[in-house]
C-alpha atoms as a PDB file:
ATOM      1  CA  UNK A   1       0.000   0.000   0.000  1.00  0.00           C
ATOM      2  CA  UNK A   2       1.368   3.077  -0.846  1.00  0.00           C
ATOM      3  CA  UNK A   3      -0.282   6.359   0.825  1.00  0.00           C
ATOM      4  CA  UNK A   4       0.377   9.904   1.778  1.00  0.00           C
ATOM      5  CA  UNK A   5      -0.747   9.560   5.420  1.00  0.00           C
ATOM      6  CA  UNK A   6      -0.155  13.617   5.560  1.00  0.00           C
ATOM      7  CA  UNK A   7      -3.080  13.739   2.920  1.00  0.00           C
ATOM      8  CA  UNK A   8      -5.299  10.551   4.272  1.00  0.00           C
ATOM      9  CA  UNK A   9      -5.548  11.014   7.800  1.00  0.00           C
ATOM     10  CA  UNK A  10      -8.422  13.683   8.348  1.00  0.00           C
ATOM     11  CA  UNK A  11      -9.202  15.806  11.880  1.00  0.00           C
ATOM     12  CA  UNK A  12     -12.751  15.521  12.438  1.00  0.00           C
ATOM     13  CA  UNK A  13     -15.990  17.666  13.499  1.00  0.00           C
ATOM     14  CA  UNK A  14     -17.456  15.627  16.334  1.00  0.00           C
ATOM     15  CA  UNK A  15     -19.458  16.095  19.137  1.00  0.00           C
ATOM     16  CA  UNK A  16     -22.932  15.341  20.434  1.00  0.00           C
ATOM     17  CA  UNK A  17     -23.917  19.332  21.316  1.00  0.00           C
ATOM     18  CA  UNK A  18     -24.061  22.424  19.295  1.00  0.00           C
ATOM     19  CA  UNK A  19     -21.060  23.907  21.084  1.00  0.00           C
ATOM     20  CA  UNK A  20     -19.136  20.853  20.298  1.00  0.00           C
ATOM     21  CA  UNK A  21     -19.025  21.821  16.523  1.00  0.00           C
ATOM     22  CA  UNK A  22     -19.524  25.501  16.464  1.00  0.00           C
ATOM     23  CA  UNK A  23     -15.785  25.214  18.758  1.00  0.00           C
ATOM     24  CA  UNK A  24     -14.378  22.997  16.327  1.00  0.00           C
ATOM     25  CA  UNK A  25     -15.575  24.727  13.684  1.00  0.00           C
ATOM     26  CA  UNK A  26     -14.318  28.164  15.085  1.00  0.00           C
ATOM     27  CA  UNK A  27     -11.038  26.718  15.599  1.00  0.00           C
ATOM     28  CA  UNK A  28     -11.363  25.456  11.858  1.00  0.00           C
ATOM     29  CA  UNK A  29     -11.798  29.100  10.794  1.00  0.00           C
ATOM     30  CA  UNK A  30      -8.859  30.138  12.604  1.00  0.00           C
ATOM     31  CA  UNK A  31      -6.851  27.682  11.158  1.00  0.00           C
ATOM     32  CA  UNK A  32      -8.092  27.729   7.724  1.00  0.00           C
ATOM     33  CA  UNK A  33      -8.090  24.332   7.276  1.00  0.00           C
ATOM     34  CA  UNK A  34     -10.070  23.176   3.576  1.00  0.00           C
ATOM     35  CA  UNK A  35     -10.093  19.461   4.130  1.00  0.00           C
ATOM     36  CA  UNK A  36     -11.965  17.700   7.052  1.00  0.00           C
ATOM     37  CA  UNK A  37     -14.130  14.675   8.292  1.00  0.00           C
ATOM     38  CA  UNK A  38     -17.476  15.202   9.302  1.00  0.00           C
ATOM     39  CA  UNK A  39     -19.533  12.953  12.200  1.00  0.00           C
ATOM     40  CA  UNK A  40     -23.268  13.478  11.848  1.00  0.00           C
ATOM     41  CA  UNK A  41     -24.411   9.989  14.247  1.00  0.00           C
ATOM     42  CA  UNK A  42     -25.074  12.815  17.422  1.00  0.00           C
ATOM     43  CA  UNK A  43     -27.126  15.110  15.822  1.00  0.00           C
ATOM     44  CA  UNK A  44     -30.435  15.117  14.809  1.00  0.00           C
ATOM     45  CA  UNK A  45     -32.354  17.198  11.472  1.00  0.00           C
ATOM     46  CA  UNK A  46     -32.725  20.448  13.209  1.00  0.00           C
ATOM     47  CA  UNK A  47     -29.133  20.511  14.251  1.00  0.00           C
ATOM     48  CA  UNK A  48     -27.798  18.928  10.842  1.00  0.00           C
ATOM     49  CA  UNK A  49     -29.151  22.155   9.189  1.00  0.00           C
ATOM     50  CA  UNK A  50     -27.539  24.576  10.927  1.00  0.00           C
ATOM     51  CA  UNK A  51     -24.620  22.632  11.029  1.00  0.00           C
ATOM     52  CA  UNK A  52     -24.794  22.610   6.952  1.00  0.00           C
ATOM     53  CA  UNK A  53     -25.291  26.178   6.986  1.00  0.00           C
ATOM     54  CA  UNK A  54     -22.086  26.728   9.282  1.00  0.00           C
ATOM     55  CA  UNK A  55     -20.350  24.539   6.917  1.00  0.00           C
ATOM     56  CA  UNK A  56     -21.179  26.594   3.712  1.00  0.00           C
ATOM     57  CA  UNK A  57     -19.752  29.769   5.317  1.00  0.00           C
ATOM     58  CA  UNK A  58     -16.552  27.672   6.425  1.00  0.00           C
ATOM     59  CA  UNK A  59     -13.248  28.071   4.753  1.00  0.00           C
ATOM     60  CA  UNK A  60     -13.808  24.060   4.454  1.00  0.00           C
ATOM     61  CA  UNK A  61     -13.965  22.685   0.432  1.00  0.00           C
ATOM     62  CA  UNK A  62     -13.851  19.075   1.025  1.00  0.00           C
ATOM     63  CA  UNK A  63     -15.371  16.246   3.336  1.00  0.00           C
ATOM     64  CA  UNK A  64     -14.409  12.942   1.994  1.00  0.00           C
ATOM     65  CA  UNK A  65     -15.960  11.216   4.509  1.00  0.00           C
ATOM     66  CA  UNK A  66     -19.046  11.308   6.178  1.00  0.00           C
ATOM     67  CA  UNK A  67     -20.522   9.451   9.285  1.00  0.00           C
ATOM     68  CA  UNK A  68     -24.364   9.575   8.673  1.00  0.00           C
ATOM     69  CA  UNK A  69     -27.486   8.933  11.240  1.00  0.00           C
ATOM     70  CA  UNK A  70     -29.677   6.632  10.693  1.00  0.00           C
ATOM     71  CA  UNK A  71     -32.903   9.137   9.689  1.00  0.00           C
ATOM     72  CA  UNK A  72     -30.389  11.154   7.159  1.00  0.00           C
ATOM     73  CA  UNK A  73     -32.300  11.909   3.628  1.00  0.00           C
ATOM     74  CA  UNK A  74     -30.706  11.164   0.392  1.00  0.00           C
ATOM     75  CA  UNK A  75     -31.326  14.526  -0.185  1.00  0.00           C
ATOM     76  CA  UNK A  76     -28.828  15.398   2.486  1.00  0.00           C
ATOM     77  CA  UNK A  77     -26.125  13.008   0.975  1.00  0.00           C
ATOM     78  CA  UNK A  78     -26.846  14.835  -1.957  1.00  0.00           C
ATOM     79  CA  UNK A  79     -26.044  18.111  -0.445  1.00  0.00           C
ATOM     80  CA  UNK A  80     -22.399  16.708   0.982  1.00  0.00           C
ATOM     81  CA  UNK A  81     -21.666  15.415  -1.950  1.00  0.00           C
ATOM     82  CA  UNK A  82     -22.294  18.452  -4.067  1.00  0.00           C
ATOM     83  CA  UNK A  83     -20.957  20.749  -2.016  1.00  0.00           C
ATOM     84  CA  UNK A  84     -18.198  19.079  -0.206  1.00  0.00           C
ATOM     85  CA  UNK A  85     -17.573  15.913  -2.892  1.00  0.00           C
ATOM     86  CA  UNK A  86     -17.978  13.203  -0.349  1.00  0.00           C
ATOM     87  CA  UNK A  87     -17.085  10.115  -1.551  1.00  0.00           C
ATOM     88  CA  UNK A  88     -17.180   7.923   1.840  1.00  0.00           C
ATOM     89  CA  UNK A  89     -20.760   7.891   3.706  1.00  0.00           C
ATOM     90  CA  UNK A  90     -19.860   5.783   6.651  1.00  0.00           C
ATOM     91  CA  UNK A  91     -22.971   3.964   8.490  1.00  0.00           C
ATOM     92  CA  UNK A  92     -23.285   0.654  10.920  1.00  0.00           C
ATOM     93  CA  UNK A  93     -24.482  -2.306  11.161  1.00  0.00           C
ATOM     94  CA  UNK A  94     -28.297  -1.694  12.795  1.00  0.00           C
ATOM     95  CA  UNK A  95     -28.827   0.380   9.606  1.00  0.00           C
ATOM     96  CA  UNK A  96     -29.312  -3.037   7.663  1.00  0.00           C
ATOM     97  CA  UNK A  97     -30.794  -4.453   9.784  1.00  0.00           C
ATOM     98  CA  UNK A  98     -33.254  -1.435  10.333  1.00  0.00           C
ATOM     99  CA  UNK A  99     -33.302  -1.400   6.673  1.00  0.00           C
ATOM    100  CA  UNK A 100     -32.302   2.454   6.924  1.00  0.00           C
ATOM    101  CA  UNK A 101     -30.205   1.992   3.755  1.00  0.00           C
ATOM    102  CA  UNK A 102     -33.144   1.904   1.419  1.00  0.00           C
ATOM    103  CA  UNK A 103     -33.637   5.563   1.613  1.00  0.00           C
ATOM    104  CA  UNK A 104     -30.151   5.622   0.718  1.00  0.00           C
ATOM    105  CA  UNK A 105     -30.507   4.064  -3.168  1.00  0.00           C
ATOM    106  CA  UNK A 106     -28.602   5.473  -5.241  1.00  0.00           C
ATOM    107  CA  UNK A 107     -25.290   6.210  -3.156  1.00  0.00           C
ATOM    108  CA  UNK A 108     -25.294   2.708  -2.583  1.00  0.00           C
ATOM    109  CA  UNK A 109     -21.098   2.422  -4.196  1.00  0.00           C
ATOM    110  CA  UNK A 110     -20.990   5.496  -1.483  1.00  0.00           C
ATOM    111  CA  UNK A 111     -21.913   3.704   1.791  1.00  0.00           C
ATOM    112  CA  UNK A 112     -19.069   1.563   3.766  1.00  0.00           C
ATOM    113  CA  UNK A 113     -20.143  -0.175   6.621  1.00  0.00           C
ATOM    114  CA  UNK A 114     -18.264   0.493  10.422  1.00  0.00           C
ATOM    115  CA  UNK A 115     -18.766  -3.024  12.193  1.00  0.00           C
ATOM    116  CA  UNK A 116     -19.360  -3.009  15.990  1.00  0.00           C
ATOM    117  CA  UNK A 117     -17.798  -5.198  18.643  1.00  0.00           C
ATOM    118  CA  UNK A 118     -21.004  -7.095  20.070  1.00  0.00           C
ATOM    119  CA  UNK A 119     -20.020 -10.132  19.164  1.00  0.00           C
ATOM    120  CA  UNK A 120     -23.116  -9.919  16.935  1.00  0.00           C
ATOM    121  CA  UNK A 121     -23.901  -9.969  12.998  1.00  0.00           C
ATOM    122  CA  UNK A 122     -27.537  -9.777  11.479  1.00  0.00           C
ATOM    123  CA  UNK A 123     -28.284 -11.740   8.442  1.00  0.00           C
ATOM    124  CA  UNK A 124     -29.138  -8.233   6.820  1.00  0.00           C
ATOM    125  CA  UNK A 125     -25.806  -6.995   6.775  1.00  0.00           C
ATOM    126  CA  UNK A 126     -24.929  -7.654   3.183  1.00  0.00           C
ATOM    127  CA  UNK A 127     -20.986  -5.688   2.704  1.00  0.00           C
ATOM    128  CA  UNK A 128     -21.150  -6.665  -1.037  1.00  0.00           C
ATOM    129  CA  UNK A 129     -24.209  -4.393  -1.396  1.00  0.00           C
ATOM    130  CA  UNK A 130     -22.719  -1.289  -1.018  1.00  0.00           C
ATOM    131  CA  UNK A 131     -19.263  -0.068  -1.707  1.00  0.00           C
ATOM    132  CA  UNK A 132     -17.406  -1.967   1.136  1.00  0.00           C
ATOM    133  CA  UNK A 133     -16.003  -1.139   5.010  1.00  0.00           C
ATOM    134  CA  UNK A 134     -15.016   1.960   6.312  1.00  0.00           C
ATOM    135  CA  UNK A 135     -13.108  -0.224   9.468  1.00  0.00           C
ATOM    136  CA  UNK A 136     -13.492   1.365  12.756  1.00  0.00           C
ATOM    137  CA  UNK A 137      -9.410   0.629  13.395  1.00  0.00           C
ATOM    138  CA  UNK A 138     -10.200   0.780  17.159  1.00  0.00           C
ATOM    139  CA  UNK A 139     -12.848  -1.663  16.686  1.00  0.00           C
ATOM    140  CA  UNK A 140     -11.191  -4.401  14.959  1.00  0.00           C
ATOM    141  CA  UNK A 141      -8.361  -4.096  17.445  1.00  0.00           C
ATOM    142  CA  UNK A 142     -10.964  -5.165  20.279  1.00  0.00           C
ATOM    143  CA  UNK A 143     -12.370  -7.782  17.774  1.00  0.00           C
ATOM    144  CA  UNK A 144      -8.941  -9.016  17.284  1.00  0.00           C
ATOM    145  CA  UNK A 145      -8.553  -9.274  20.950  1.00  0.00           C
ATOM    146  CA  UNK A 146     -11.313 -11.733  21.314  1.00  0.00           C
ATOM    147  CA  UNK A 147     -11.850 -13.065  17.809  1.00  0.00           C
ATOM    148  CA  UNK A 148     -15.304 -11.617  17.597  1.00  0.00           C
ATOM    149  CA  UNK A 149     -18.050 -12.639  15.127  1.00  0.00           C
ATOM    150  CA  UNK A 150     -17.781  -8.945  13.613  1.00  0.00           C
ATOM    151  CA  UNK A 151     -14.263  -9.218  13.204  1.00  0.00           C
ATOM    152  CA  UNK A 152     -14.159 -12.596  11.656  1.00  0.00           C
ATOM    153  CA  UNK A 153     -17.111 -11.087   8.923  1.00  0.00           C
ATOM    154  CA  UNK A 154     -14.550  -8.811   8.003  1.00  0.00           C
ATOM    155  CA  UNK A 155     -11.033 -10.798   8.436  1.00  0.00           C
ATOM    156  CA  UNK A 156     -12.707 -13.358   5.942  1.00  0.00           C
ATOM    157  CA  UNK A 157     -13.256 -10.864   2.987  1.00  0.00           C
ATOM    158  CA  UNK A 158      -9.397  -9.588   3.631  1.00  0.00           C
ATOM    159  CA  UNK A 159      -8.501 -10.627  -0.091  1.00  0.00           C
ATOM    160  CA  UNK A 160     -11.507  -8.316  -1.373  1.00  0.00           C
ATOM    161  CA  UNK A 161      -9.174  -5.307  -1.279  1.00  0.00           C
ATOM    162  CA  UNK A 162     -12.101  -3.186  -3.114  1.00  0.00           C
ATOM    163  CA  UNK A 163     -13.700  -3.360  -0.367  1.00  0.00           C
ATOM    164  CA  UNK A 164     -11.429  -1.379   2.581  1.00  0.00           C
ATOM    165  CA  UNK A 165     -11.179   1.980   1.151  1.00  0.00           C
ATOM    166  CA  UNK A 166     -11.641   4.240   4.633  1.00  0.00           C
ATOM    167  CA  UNK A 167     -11.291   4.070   8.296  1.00  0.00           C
ATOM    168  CA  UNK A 168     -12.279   5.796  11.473  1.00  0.00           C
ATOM    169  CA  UNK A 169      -9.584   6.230  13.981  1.00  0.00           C
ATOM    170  CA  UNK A 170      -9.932   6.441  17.755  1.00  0.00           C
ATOM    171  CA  UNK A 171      -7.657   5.633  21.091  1.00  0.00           C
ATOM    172  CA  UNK A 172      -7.675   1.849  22.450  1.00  0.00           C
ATOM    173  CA  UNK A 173      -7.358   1.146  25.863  1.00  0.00           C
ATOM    174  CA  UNK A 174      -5.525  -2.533  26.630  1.00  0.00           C
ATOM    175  CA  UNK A 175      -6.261  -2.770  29.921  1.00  0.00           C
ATOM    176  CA  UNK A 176     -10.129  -3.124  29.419  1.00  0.00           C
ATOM    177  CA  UNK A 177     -10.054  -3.665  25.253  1.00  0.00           C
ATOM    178  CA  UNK A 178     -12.148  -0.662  24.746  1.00  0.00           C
ATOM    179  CA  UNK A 179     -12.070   2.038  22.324  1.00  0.00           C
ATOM    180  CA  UNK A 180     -11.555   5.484  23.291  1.00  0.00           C
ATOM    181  CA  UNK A 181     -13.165   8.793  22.005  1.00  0.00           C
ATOM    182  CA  UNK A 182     -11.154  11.049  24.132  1.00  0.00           C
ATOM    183  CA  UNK A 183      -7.446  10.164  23.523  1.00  0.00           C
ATOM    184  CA  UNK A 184      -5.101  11.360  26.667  1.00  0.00           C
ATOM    185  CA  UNK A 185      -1.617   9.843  25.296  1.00  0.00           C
ATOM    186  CA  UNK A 186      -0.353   9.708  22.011  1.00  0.00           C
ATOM    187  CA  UNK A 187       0.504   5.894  23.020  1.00  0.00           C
ATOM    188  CA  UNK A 188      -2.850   5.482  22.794  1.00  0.00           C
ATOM    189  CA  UNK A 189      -2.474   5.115  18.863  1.00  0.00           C
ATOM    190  CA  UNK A 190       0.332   2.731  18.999  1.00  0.00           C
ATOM    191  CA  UNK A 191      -2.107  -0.038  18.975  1.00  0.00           C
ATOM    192  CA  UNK A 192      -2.267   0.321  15.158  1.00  0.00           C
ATOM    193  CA  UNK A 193       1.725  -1.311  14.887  1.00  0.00           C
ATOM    194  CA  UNK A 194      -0.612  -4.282  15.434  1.00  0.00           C
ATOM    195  CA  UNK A 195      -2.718  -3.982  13.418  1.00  0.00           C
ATOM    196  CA  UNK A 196      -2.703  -5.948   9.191  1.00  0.00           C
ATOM    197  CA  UNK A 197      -2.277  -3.605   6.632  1.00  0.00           C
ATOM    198  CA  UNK A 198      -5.180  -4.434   5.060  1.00  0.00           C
ATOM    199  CA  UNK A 199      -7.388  -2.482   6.689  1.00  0.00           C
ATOM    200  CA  UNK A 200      -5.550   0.866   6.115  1.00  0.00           C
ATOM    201  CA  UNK A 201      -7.620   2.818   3.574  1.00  0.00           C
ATOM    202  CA  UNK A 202      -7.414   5.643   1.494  1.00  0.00           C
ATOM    203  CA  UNK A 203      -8.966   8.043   4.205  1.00  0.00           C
ATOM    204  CA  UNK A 204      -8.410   7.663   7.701  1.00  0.00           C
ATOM    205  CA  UNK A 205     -11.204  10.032  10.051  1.00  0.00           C
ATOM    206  CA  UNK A 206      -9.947  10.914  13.574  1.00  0.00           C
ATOM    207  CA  UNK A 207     -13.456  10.371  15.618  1.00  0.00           C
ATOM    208  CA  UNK A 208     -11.613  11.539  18.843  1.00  0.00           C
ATOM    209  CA  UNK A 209     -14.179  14.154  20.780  1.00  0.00           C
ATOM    210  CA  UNK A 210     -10.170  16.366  21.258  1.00  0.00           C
ATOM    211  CA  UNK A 211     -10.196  19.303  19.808  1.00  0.00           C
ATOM    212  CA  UNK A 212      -9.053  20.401  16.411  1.00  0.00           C
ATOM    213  CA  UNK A 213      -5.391  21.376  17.781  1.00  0.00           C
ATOM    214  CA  UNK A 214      -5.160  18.077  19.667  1.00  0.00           C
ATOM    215  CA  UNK A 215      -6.374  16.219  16.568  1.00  0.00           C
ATOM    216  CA  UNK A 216      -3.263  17.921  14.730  1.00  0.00           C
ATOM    217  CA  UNK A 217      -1.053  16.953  16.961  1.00  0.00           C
ATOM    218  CA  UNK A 218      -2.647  13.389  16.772  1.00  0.00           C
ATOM    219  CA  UNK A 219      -2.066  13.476  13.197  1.00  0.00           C
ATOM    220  CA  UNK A 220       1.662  14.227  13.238  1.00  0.00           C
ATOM    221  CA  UNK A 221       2.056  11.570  15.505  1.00  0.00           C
ATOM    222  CA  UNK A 222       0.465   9.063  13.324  1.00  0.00           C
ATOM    223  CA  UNK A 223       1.794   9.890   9.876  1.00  0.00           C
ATOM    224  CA  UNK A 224       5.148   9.167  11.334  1.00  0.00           C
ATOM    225  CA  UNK A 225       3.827   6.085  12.869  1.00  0.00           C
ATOM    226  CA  UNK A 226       2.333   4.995  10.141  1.00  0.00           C
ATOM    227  CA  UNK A 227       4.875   5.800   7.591  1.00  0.00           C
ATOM    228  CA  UNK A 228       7.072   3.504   9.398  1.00  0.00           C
ATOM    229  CA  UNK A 229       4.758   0.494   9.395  1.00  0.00           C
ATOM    230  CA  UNK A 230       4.524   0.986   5.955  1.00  0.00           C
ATOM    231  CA  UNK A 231       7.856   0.658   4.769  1.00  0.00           C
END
């Protein structure tokens, strides 16, 4: 695999309140940054327009990859990928199972599915439906851990390298095999030396609640890391 990890790992917007994006946002502004992730799962349709809004007055030009909620429109994927050329719409599991992805037709090469870690896979997830995985990296690692049923779905498709195009990327903690959304150590990344290089993809999205200067620190740490796993 050969990747500019400067250009594929993404800081995020992510939060679960307004002031949770309008501060990452703001520092956004500050920072003129063009490129970023965005994570929608938190907020509901009143919020997501205002949060569109903020976005259009935003120095940002491009959102690869978005993490949708479950009651998203197409019309709204439409919108991201119009105005910010999203490529990667990220969703889970329960959204087959809910059957959420029929009001999705149409971006169906779009969607890549984020496994969970409950030991638990419904007969509706179908990966080869839609354009592939977007592997929650933190995830697999506690999958790994205890050989899963959610891992395994995905460690037996490995050879399908179509299918692992983009990742989201958060802290693991090894003493309890949990993932963590708030990262306190930069060693809290170093469980990706572990991980196969298969599921690196093309985008990797910070989903760390840290702020937009953490998550930039965060990413210098892990482009070196992960330009010396690659090598």
């Amino acid at each position: 695999m050969k990747n500019n990890f400067e250009k594929s790992i993404l800081v995020s917007i992510t939060g679960s309140t307004q002031k949770e994006w309008q501060d990452k946002l703001e520092e956004i502004k500050t920072l003129k940054i063009k490129e970023t992730a965005l994570f929608l799962e938190m907020y509901e349709a009143e919020e997501r327009k205002k949060i569109y809004q903020a976005l259009l007055d935003s120095p940002i030009k491009s959102i690869p990859l978005v993490h949708i909620r479950h009651d998203m429109t197409k019309g709204e994927l439409e919108f991201l990928q119009k105005n910010f050329k999203t490529k990667y719409f990220t969703c889970h599991e329960e959204n087959f199972a809910n059957h959420d992805v029929k009001h999705w037709k149409g971006f169906y090469k779009n969607i890549y599915l984020e496994m969970n870690f409950d030991n638990v896979v419904s007969k509706e997830v179908a990966v080869e439906k839609i354009g592939g995985f977007c592997v929650d990296l933190s995830h697999f690692k506690v999958g790994l851990e205890k050989l899963s049923k959610d891992f395994e779905y995905v460690f037996k498709r490995k050879a399908i390298h179509k299918y692992f195009k983009c990742n989201h990327l958060n802290g693991w903690n090894p003493k309890i095999n949990k993932d963590m959304h708030t990262v306190y150590e930069l060693k809290n990344f170093d469980y990706l030396k572990t991980l196969p290089r298969f599921v690196f993809g093309k985008f990797i999205a910070l989903e760390t609640f840290n702020s937009i200067k953490e998550q930039l620190e965060f990413k210098n740490y892990l482009t070196e890391l992960l330009k010396n796993k690659f090598k």
